[in-house]
C-alpha atoms as a PDB file:
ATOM      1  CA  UNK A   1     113.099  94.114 109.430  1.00  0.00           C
ATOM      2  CA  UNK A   2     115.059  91.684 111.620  1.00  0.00           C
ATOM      3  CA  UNK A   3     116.673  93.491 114.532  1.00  0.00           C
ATOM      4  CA  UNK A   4     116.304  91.822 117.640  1.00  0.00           C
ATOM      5  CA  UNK A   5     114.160  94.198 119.136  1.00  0.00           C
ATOM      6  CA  UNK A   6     111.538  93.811 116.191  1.00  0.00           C
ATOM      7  CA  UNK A   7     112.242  90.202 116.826  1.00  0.00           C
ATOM      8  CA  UNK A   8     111.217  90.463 120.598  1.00  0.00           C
ATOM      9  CA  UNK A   9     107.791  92.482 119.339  1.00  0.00           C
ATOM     10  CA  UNK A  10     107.147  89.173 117.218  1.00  0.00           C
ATOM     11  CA  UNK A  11     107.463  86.789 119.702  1.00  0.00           C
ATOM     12  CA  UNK A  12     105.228  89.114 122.373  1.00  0.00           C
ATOM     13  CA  UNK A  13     102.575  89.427 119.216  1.00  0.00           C
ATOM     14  CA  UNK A  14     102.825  85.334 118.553  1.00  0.00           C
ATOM     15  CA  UNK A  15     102.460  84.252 122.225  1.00  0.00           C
ATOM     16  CA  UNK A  16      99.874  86.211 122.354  1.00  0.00           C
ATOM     17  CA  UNK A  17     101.120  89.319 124.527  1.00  0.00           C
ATOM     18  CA  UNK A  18      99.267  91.790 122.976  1.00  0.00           C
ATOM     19  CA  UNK A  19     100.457  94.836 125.349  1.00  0.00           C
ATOM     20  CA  UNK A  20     103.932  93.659 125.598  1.00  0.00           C
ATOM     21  CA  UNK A  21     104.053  93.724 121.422  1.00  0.00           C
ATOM     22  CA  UNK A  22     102.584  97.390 121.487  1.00  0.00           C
ATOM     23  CA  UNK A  23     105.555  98.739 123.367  1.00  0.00           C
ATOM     24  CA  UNK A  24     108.211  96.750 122.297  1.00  0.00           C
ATOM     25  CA  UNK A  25     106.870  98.004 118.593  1.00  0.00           C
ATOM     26  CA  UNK A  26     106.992 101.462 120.108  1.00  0.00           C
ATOM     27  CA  UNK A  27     110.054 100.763 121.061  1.00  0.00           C
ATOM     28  CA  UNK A  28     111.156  99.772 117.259  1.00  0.00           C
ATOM     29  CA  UNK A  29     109.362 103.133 115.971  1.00  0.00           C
ATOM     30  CA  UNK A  30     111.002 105.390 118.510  1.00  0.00           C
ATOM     31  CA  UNK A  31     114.546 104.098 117.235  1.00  0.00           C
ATOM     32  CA  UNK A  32     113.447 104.314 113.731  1.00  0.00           C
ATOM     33  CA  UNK A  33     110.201 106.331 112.644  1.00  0.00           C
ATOM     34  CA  UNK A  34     110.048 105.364 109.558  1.00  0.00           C
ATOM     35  CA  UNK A  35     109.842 101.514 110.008  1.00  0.00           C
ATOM     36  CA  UNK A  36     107.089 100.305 108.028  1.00  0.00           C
ATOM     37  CA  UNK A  37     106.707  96.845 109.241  1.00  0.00           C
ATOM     38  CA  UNK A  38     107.107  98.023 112.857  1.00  0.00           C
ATOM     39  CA  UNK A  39     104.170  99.680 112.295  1.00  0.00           C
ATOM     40  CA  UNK A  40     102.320  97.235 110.725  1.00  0.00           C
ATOM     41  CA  UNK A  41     102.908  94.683 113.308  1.00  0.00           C
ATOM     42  CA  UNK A  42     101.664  97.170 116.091  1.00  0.00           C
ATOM     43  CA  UNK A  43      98.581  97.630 114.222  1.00  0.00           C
ATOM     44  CA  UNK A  44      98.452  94.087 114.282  1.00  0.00           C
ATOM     45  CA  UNK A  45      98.592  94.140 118.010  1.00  0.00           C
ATOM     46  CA  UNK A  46      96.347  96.845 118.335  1.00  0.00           C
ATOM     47  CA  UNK A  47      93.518  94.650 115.956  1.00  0.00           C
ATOM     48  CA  UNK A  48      94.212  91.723 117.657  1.00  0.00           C
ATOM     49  CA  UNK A  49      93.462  93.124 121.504  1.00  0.00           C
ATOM     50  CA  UNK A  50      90.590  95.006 120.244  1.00  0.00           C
ATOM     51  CA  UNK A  51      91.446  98.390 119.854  1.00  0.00           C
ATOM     52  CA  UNK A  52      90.529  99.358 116.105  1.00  0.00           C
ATOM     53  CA  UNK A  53      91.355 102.965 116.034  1.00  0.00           C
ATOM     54  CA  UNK A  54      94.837 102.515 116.802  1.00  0.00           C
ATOM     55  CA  UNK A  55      95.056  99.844 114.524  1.00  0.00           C
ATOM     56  CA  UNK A  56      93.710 102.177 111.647  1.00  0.00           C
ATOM     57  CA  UNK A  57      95.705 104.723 112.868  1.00  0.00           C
ATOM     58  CA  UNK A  58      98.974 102.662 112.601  1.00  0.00           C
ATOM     59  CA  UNK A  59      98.120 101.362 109.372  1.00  0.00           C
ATOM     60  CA  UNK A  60      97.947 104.681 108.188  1.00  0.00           C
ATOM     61  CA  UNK A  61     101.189 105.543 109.141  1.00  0.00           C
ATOM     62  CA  UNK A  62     102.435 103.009 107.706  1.00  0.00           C
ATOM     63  CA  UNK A  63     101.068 104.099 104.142  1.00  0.00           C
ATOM     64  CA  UNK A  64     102.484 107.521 105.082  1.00  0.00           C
ATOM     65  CA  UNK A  65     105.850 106.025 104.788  1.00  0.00           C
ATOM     66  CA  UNK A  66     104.748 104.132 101.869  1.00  0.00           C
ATOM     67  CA  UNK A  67     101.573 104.814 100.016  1.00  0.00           C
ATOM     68  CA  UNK A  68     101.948 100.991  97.769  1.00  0.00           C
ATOM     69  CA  UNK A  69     102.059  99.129 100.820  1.00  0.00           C
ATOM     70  CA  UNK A  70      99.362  96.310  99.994  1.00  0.00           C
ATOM     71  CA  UNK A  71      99.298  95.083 103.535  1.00  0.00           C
ATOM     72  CA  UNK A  72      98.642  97.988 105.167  1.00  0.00           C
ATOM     73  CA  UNK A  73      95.986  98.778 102.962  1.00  0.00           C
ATOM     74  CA  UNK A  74      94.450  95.601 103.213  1.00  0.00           C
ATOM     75  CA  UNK A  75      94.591  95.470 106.909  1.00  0.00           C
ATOM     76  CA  UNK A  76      93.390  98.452 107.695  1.00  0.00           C
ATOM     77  CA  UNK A  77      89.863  97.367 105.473  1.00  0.00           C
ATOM     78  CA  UNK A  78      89.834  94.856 108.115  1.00  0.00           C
ATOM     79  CA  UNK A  79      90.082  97.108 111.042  1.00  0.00           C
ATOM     80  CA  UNK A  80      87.213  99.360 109.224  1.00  0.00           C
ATOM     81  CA  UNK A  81      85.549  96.290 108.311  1.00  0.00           C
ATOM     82  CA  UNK A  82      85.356  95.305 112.167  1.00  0.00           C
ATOM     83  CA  UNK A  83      83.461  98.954 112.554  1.00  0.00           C
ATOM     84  CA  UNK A  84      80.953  98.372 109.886  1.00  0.00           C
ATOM     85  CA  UNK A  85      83.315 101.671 107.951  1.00  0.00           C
ATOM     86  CA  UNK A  86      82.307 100.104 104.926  1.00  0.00           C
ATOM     87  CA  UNK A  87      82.682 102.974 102.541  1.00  0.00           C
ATOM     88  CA  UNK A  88      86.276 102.796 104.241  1.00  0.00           C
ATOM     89  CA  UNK A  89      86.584  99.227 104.038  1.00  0.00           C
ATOM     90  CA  UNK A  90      86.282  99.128 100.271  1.00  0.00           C
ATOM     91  CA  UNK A  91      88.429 101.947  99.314  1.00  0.00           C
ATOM     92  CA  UNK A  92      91.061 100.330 101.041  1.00  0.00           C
ATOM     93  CA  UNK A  93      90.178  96.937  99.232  1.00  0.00           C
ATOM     94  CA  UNK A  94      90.540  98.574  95.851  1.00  0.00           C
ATOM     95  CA  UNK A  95      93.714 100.550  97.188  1.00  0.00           C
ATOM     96  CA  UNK A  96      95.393  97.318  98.125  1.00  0.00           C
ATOM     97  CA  UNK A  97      94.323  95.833  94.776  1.00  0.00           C
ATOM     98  CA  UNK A  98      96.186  98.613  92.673  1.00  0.00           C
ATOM     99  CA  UNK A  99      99.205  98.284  94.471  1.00  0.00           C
ATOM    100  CA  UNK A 100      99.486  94.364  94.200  1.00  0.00           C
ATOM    101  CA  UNK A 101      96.672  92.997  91.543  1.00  0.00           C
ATOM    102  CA  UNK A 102      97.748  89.285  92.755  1.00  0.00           C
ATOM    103  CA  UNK A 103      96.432  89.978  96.252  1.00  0.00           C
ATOM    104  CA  UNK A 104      94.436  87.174  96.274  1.00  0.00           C
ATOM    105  CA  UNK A 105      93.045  87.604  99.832  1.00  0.00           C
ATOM    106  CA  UNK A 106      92.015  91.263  99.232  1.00  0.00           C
ATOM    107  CA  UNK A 107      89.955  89.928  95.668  1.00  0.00           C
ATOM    108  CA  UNK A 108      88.136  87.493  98.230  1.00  0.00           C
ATOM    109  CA  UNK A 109      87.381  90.168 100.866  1.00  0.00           C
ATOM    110  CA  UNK A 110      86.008  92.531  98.508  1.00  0.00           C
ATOM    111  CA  UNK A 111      83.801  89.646  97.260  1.00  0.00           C
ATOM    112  CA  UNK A 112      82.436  88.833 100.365  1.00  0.00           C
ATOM    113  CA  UNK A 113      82.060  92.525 101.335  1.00  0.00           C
ATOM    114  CA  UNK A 114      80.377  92.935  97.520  1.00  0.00           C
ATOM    115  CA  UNK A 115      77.816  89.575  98.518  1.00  0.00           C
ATOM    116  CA  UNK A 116      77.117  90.707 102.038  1.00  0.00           C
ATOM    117  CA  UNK A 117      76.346  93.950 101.797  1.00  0.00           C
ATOM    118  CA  UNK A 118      72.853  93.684 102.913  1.00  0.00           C
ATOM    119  CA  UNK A 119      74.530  92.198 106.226  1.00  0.00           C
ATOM    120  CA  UNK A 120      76.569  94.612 106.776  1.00  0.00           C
ATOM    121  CA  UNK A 121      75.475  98.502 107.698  1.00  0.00           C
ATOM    122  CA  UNK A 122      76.525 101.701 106.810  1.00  0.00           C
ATOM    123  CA  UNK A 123      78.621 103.193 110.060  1.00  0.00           C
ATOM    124  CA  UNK A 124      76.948 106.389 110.496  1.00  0.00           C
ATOM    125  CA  UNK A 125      79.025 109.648 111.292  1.00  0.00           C
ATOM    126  CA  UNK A 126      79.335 109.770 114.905  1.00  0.00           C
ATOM    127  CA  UNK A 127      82.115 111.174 117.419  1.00  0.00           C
ATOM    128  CA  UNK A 128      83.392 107.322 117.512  1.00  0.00           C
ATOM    129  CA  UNK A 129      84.190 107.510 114.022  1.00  0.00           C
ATOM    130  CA  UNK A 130      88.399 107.291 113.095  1.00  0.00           C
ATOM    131  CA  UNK A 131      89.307 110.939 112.416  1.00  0.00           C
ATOM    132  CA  UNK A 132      89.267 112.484 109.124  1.00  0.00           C
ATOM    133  CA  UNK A 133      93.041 112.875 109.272  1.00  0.00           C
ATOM    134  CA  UNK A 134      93.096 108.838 108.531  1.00  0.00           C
ATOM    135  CA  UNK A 135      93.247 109.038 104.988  1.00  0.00           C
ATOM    136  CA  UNK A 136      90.443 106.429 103.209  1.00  0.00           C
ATOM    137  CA  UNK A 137      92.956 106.155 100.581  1.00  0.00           C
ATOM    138  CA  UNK A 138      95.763 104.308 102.866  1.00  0.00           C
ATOM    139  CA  UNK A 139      95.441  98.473 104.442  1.00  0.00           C
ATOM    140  CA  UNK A 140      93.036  89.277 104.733  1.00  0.00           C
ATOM    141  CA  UNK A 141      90.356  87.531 106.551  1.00  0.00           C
ATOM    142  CA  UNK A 142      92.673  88.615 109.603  1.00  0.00           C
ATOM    143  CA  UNK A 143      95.737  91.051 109.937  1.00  0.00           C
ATOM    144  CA  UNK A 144      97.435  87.756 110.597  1.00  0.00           C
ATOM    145  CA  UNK A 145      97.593  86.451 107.339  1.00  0.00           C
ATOM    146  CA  UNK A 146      99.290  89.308 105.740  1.00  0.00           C
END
């Protein structure tokens, strides 16, 4: 996607202004709902300022509108990664795997996941949890390297 709106998002989301990326990506989405990297770039925003449930919940929007979208799988196991989801975290490892078996960066997360698992612990079902309605099924070191 290249309008110059999505291009204004990018340079917000590379300076880093993470708020001014969110709306000028909501901006993008309002125009076209069904703009997958638009999406994926806000979740971006939303990862990098901290706020991991929007993140997820972009991400899975964007495998709404495309359910073989690699990246969005493969971020999204960061985002869950980031909130110790990591039943979450690998289904979304192996999703991104299936749709692109080259993803090199998704192979290395789920070894590192696969190694560290002792490290890591099991989020337990609370109220902070995302919401069922984020599908486990739908997301790199960092969203950034997508």
């Amino acid at each position: 996607m290249s309008t110059p709106l999505f291009q204004h998002g990018q340079e917000h989301l590379h300076n880093p202004d993470y708020a001014g990326a969110i709306a000028t990506f909501t901006q993008v989405i309002d125009q076209d709902p069904f703009a997958l990297e638009a999406y994926c770039q806000r979740g971006l925003a939303h990862y990098d300022s901290g706020n991991l449930y929007a993140a997820i919940e972009d991400y899975g929007k964007a495998l709404d509108i495309d359910a073989n979208c690699a990246k969005a799988y493969y971020c999204r196991a960061l985002a869950r990664l980031a909130l110790k989801n990591l039943p979450g975290t690998l289904t979304d490892i192996e999703e991104a795997i299936r749709c692109e078996r080259t993803y090199a960066a998704a192979y290395k997360l789920r070894g590192i996941v696969h190694r560290n698992k002792a490290i890591f612990k099991l989020r337990s079902p609370t109220s902070k949890s995302p919401p069922d309605s984020i599908s486990t099924k739908k997301m790199v070191t960092t969203p950034a390297n997508a």
